[in-house]
N, C-alpha and C. Protein backbone atom coordinates (compact mmCIF):
# COMPACT_ATOMS: atom_id res chain seq x y z
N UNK A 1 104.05 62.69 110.11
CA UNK A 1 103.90 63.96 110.77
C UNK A 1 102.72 64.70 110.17
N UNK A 2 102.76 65.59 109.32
CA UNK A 2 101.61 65.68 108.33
C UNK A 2 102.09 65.96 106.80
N UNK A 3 101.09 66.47 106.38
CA UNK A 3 101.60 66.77 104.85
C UNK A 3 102.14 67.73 104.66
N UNK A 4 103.39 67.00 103.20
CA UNK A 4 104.56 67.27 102.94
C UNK A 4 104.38 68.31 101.44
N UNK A 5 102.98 68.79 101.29
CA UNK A 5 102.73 69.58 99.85
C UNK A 5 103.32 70.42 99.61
N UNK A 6 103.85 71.59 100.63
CA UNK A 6 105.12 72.57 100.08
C UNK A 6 106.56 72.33 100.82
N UNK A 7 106.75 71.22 100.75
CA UNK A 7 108.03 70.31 100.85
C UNK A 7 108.66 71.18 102.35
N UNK A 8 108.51 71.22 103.39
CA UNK A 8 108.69 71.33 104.44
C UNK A 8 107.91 69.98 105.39
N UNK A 9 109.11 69.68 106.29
CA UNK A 9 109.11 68.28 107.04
C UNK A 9 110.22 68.80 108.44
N UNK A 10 109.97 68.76 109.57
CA UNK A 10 110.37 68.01 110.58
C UNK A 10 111.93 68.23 110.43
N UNK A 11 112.17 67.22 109.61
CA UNK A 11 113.46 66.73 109.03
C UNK A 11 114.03 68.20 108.02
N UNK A 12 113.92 68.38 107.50
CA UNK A 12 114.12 69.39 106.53
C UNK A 12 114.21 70.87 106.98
N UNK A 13 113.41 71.26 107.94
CA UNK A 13 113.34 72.86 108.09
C UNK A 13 114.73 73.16 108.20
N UNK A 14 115.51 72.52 108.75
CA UNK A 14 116.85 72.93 109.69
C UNK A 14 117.38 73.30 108.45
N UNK A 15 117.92 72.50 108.11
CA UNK A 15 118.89 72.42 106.48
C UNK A 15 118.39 73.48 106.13
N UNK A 16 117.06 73.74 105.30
CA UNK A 16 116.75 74.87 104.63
C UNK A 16 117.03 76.29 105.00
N UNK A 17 116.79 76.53 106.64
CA UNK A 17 116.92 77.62 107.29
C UNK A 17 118.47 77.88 107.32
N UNK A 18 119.30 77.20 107.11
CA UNK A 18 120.24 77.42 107.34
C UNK A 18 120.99 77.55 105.92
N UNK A 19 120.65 77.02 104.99
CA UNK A 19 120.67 77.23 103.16
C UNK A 19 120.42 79.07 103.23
N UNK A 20 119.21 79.42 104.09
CA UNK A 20 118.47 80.46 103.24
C UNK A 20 119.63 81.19 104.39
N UNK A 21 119.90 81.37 105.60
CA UNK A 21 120.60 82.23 106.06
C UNK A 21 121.96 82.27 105.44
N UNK A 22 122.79 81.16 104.86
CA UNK A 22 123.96 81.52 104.23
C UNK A 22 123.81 82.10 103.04
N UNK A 23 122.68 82.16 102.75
CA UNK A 23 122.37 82.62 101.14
C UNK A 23 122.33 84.30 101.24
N UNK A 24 121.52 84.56 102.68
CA UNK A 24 121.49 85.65 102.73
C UNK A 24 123.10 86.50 103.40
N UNK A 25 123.70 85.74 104.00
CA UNK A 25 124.91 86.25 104.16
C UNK A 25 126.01 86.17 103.08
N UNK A 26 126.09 85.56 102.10
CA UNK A 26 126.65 85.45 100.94
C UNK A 26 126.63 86.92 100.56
N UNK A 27 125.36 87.29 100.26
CA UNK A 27 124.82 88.37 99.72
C UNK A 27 125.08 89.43 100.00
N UNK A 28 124.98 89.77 101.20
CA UNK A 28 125.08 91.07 102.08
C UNK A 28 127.04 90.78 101.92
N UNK A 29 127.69 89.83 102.12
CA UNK A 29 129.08 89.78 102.42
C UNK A 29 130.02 90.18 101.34
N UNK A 30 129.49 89.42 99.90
CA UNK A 30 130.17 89.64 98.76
C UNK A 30 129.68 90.80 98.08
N UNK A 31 128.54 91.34 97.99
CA UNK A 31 127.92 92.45 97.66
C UNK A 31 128.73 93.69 97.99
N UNK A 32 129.41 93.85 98.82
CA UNK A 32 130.37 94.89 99.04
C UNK A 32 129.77 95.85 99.41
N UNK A 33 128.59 96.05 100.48
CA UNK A 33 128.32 96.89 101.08
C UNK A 33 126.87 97.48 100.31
N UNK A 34 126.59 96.94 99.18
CA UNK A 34 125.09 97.01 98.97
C UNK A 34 124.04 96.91 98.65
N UNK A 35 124.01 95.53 99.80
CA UNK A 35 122.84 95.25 100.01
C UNK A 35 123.02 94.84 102.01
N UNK A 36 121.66 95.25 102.51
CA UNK A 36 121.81 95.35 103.90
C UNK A 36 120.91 93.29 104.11
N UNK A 37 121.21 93.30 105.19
CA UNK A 37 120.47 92.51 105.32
C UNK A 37 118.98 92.12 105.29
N UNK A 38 118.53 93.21 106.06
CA UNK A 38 116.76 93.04 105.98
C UNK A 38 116.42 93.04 104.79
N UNK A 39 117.17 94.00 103.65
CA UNK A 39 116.72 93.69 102.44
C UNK A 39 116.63 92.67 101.71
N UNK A 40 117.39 91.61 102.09
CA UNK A 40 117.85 90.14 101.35
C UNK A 40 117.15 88.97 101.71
N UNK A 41 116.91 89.53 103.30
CA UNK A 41 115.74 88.32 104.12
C UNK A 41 114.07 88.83 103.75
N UNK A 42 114.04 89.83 103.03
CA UNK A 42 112.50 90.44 102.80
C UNK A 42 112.30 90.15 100.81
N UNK A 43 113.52 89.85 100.39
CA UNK A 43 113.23 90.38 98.65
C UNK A 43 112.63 88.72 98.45
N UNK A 44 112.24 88.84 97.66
CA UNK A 44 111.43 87.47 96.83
C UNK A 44 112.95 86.60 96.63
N UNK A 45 111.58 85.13 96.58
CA UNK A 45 112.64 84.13 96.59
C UNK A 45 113.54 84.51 95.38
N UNK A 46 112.89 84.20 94.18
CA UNK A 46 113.65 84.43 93.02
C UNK A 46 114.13 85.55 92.62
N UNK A 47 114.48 86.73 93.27
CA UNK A 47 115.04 87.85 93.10
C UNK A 47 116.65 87.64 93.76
N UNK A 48 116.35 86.80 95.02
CA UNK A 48 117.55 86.49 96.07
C UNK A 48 118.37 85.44 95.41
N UNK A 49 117.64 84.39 94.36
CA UNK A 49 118.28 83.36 93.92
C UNK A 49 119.13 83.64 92.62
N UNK A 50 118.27 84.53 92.56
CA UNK A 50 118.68 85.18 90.95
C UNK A 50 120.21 86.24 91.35
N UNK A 51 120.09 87.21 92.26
CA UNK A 51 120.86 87.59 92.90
C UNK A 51 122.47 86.88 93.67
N UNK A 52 122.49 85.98 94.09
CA UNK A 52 122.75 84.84 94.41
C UNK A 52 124.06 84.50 93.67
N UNK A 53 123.01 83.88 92.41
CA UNK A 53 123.80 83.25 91.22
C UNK A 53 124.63 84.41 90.62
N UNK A 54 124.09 85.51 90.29
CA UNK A 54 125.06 86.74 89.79
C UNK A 54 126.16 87.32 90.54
N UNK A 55 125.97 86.90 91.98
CA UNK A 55 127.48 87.45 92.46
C UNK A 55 128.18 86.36 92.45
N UNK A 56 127.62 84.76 92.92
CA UNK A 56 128.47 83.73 92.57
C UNK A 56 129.45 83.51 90.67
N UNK A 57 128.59 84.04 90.25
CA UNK A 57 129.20 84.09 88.87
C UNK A 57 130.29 85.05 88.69
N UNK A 58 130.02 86.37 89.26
CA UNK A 58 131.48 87.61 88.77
C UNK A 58 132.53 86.85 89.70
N UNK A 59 132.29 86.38 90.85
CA UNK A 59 133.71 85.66 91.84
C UNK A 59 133.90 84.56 91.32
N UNK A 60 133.28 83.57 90.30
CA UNK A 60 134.02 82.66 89.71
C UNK A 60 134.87 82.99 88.76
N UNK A 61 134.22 83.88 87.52
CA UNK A 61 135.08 84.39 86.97
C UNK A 61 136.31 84.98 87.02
N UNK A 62 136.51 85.87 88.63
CA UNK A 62 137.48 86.50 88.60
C UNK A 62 138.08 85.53 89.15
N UNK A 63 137.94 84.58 90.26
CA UNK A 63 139.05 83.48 90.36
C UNK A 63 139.64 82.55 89.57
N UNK A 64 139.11 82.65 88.53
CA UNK A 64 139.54 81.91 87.16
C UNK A 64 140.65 82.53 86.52
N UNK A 65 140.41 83.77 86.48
CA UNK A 65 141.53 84.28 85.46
C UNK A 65 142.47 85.04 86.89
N UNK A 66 142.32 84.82 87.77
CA UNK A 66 143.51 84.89 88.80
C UNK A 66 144.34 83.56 88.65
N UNK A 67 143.55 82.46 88.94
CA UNK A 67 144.55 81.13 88.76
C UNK A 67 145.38 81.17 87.49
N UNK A 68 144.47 81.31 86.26
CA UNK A 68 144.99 81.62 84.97
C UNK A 68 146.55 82.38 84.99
N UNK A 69 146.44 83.82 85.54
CA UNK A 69 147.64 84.38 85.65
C UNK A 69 148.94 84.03 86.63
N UNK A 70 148.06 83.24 87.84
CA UNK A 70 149.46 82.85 88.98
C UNK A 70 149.69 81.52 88.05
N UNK A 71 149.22 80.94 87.19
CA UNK A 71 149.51 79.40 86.67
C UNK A 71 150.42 79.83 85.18
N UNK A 72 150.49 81.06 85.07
CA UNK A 72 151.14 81.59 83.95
C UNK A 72 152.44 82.18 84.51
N UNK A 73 152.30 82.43 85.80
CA UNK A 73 153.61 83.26 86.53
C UNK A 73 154.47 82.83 86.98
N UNK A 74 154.34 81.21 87.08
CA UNK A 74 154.83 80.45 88.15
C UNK A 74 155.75 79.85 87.35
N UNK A 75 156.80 78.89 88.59
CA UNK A 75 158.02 78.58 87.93
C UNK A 75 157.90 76.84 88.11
N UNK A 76 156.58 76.95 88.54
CA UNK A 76 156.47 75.07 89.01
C UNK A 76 154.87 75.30 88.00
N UNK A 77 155.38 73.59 87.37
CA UNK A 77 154.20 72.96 86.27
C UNK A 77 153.08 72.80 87.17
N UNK A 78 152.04 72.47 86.65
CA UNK A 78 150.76 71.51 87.55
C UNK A 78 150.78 70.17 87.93
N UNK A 79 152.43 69.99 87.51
CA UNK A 79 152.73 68.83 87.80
C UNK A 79 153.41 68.30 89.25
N UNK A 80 153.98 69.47 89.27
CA UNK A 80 154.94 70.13 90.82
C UNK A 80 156.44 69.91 90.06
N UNK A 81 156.59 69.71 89.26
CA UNK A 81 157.90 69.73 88.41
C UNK A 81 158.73 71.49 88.09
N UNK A 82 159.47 71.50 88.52
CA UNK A 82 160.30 73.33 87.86
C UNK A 82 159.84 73.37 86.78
N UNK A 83 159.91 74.11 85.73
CA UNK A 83 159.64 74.60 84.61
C UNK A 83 161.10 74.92 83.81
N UNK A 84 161.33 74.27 82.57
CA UNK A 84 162.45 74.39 82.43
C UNK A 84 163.19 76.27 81.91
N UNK A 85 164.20 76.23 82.15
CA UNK A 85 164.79 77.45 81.80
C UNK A 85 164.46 78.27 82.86
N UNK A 86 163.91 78.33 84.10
CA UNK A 86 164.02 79.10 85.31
C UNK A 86 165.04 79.01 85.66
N UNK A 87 165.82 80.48 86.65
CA UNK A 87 167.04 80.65 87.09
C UNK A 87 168.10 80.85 85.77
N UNK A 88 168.21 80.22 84.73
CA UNK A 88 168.98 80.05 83.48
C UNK A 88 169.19 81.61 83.00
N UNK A 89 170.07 82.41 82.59
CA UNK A 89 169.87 83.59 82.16
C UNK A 89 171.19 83.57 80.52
N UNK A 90 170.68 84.39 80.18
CA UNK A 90 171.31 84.40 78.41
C UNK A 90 172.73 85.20 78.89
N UNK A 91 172.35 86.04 79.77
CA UNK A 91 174.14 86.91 80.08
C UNK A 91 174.44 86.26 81.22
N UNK A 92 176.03 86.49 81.01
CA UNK A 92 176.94 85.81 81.94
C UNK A 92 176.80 86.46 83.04
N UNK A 93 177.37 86.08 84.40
CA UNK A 93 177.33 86.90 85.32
C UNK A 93 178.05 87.91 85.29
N UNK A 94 177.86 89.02 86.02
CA UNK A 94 178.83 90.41 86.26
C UNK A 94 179.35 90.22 87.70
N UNK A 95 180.50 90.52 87.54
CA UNK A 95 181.04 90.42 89.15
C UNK A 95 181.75 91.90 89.16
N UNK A 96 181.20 93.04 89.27
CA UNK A 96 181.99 94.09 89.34
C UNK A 96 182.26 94.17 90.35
């Protein structure tokens, strides 16, 4: 086709365009209201990538220590096994 020096091909635009539009909807979506769009499709590459990675990072984190706490709350192992001593209680029942 012709030359491939700043790595755009034929083959390739699609994928990319469609990389850079989820990238920019990532942004605008998880951002929580601020950042607009035109701003995200206009800021430099490496401001958007850099950007990007920093909201992907606070939502990993916080889904981490969410699993952390439902995997601490729960009454089934990671095994799918009960956990022993659930339901079991130290006082007898009351039947008043």
């Amino acid at each position: 086709m012709g030359s491939t020096f700043f790595g755009q091909t034929s083959a390739n635009v699609k994928q990319n365009r469609l990389n850079l539009f989820t990238e920019i909807h990532e942004i605008v979506f998880h951002g929580q209201g601020g950042y607009d769009w035109n701003t995200i499709y206009n800021m430099p590459t490496w401001l958007r990538r850099f950007t990007f990675s920093k909201i992907k990072e606070y939502y990993d984190k916080q889904n981490e220590s969410v699993q952390k706490a439902n995997a601490k709350n729960s009454v089934i192992n990671p095994d799918g096994t009960v956990k022993s001593g659930f339901g079991k209680s130290n006082k007898p029942p009351s039947y008043k």
